[in-house]
C-alpha atoms as a PDB file:
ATOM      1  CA  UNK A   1       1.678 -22.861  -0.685  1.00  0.00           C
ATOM      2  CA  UNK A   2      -1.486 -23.149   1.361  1.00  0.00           C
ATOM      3  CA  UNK A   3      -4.271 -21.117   1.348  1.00  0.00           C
ATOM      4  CA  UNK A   4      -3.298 -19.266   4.495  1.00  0.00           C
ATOM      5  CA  UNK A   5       0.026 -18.347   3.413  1.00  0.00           C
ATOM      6  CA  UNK A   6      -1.677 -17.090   0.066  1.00  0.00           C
ATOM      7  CA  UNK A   7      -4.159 -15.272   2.204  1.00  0.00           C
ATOM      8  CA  UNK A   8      -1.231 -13.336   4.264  1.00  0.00           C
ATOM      9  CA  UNK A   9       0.716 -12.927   1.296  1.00  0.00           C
ATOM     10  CA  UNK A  10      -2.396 -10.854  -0.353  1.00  0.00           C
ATOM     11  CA  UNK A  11      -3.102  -6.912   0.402  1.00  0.00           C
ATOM     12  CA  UNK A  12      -6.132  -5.437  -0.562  1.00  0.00           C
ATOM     13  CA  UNK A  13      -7.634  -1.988  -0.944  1.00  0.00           C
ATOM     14  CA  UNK A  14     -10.986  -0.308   0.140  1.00  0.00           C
ATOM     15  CA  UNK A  15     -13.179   1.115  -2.458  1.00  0.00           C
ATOM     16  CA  UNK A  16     -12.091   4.803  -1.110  1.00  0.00           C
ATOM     17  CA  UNK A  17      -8.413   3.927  -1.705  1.00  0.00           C
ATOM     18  CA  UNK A  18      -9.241   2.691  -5.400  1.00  0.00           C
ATOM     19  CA  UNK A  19     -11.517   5.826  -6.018  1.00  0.00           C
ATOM     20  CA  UNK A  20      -8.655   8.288  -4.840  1.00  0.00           C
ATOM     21  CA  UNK A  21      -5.619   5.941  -6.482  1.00  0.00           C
ATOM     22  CA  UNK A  22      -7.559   6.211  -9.836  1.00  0.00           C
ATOM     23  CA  UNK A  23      -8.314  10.037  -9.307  1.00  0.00           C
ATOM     24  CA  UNK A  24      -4.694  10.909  -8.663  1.00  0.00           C
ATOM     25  CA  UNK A  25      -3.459   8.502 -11.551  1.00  0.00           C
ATOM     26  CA  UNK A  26      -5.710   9.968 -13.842  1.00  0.00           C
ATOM     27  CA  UNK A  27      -4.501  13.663 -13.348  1.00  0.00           C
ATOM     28  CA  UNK A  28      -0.879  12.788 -13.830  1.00  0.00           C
ATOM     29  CA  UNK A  29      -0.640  12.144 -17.449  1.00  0.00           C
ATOM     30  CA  UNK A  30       1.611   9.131 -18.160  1.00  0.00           C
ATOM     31  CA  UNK A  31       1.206   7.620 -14.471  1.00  0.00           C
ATOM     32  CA  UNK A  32      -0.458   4.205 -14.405  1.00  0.00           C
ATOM     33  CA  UNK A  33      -0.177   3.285 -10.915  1.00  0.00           C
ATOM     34  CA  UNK A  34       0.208   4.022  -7.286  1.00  0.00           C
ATOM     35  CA  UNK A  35       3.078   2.180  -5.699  1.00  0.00           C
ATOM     36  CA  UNK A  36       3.557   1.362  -1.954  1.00  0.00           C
ATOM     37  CA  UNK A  37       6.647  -0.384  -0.904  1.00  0.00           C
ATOM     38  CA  UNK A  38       8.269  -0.909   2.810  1.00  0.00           C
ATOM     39  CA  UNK A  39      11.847   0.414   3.492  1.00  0.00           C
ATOM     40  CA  UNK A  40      13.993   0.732   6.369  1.00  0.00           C
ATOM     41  CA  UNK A  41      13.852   3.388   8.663  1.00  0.00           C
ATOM     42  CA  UNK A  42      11.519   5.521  10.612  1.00  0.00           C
ATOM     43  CA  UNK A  43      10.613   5.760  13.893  1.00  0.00           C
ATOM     44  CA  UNK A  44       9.547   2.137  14.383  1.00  0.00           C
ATOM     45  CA  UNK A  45      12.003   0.186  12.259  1.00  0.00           C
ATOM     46  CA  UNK A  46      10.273   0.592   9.202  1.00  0.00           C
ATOM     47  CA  UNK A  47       8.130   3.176   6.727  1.00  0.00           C
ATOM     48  CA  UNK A  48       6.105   2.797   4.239  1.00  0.00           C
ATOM     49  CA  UNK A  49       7.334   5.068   0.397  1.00  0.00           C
ATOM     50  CA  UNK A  50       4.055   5.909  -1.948  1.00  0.00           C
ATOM     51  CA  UNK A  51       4.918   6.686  -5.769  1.00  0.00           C
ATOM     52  CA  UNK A  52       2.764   7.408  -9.173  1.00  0.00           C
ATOM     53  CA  UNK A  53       4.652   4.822 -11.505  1.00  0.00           C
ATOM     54  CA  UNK A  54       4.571   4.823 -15.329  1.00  0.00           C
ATOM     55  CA  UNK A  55       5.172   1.234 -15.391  1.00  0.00           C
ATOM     56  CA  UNK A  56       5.466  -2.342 -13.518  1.00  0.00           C
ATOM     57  CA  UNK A  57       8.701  -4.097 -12.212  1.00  0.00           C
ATOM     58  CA  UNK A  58       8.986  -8.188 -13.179  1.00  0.00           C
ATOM     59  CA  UNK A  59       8.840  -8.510  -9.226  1.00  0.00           C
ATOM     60  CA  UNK A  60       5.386  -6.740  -9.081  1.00  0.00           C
ATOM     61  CA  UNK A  61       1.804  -7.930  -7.426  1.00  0.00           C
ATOM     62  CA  UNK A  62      -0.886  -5.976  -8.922  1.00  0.00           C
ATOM     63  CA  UNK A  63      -3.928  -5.214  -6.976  1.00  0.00           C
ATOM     64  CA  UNK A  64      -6.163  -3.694  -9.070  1.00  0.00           C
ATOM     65  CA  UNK A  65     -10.075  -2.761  -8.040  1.00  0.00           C
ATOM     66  CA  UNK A  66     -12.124  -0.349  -9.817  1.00  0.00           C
ATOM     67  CA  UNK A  67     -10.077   1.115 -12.142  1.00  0.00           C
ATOM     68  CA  UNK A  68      -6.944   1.741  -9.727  1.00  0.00           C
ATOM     69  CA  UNK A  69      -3.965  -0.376  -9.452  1.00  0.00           C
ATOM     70  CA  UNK A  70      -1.794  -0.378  -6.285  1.00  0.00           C
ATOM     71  CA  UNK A  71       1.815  -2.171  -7.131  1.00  0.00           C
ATOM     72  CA  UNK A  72       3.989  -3.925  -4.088  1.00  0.00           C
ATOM     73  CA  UNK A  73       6.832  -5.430  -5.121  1.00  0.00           C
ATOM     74  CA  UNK A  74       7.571  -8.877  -3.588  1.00  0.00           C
ATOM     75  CA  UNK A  75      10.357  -7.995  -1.146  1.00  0.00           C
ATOM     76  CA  UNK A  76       7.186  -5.476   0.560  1.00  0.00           C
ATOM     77  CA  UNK A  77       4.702  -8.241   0.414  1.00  0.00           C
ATOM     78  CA  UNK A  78       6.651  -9.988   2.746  1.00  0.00           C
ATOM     79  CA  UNK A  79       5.995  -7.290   5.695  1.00  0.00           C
ATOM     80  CA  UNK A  80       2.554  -6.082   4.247  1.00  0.00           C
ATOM     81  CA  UNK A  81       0.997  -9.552   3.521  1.00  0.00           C
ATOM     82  CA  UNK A  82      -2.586  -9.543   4.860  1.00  0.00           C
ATOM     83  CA  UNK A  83      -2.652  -5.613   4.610  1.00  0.00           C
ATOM     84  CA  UNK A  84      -5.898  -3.486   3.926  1.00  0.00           C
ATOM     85  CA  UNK A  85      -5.134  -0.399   2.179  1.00  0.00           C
ATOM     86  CA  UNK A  86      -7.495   2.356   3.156  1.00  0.00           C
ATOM     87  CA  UNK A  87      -8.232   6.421   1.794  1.00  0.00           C
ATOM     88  CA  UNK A  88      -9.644   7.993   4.511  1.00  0.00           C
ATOM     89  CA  UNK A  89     -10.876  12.031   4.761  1.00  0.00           C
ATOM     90  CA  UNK A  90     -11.666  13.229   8.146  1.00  0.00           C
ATOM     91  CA  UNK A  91     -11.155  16.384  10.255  1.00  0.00           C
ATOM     92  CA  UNK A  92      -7.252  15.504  10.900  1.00  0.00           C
ATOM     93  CA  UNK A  93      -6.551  15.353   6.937  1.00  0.00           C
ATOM     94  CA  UNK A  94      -6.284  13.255   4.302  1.00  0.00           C
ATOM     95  CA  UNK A  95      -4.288  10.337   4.036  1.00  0.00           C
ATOM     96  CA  UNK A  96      -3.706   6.771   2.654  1.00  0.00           C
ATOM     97  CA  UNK A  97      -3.629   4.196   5.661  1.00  0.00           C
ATOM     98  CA  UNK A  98      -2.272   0.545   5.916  1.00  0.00           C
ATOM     99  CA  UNK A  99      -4.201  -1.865   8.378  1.00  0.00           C
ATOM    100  CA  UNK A 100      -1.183  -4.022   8.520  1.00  0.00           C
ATOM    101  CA  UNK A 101      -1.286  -7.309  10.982  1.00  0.00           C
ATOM    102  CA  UNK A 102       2.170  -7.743  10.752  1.00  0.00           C
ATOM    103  CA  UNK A 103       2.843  -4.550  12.440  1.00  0.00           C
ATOM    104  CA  UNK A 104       3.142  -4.403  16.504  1.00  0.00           C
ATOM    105  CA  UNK A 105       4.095  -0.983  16.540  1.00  0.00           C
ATOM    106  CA  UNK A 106       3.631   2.320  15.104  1.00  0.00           C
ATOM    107  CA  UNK A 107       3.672   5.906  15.750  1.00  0.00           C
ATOM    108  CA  UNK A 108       2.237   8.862  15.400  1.00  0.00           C
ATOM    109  CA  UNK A 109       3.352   9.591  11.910  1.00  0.00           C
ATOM    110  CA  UNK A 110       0.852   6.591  10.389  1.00  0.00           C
ATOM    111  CA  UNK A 111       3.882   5.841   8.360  1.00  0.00           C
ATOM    112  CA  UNK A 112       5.974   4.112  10.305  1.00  0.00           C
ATOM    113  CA  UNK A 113       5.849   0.315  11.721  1.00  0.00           C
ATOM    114  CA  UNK A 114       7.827  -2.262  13.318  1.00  0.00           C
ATOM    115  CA  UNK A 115       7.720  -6.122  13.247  1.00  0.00           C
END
């Protein structure tokens, strides 16, 4: 594999995404991890599913920055590859976000993606 299919294969997180995954791991005794994976469905084709995990699946890719670990599993990598996962706290709420590249649609939700 080159380096630019490694490179799209990777996601990353911002350092507000690692400061909130480690603050809500750390009040849910047990939890080690936050978990995003990509499922059918939604209103674009796709959605993203976020879970507190006690442990890792063989297929996991650990992304781990400041204390926090984010899990995809590999089937997930293949549509988030590239991805930027971002905490963000404004006036419209709080929320999680995924820059993805892959995606060429979305919709309102911020959940939801198509390829």
């Amino acid at each position: 594999m080159g380096a630019d299919a490694k490179t799209a294969m990777k996601v990353d997180m911002t350092e507000a995404a690692a400061k909130r995954i480690a603050k809500i791991v750390a009040s849910d005794p047990g939890k080690i991890a936050l978990r995003i994976s990509v499922e059918g469905g939604g209103c674009s084709g796709f959605s993203y599913k976020f879970d507190l995990v006690d442990g890792r699946n063989d297929d996991d890719v650990a992304i781990e920055r400041d204390g926090a670990t984010l899990l995809v599993d590999d089937l997930s990598l293949v549509y988030m590859g590239g991805s930027v996962v971002d905490f963000v706290d404004d006036l419209m709420g709080q929320s999680f976000q995924i820059k993805n590249p892959n995606a060429v649609a979305g919709c309102g939700c911020g959940t939801s993606f198509s390829i």
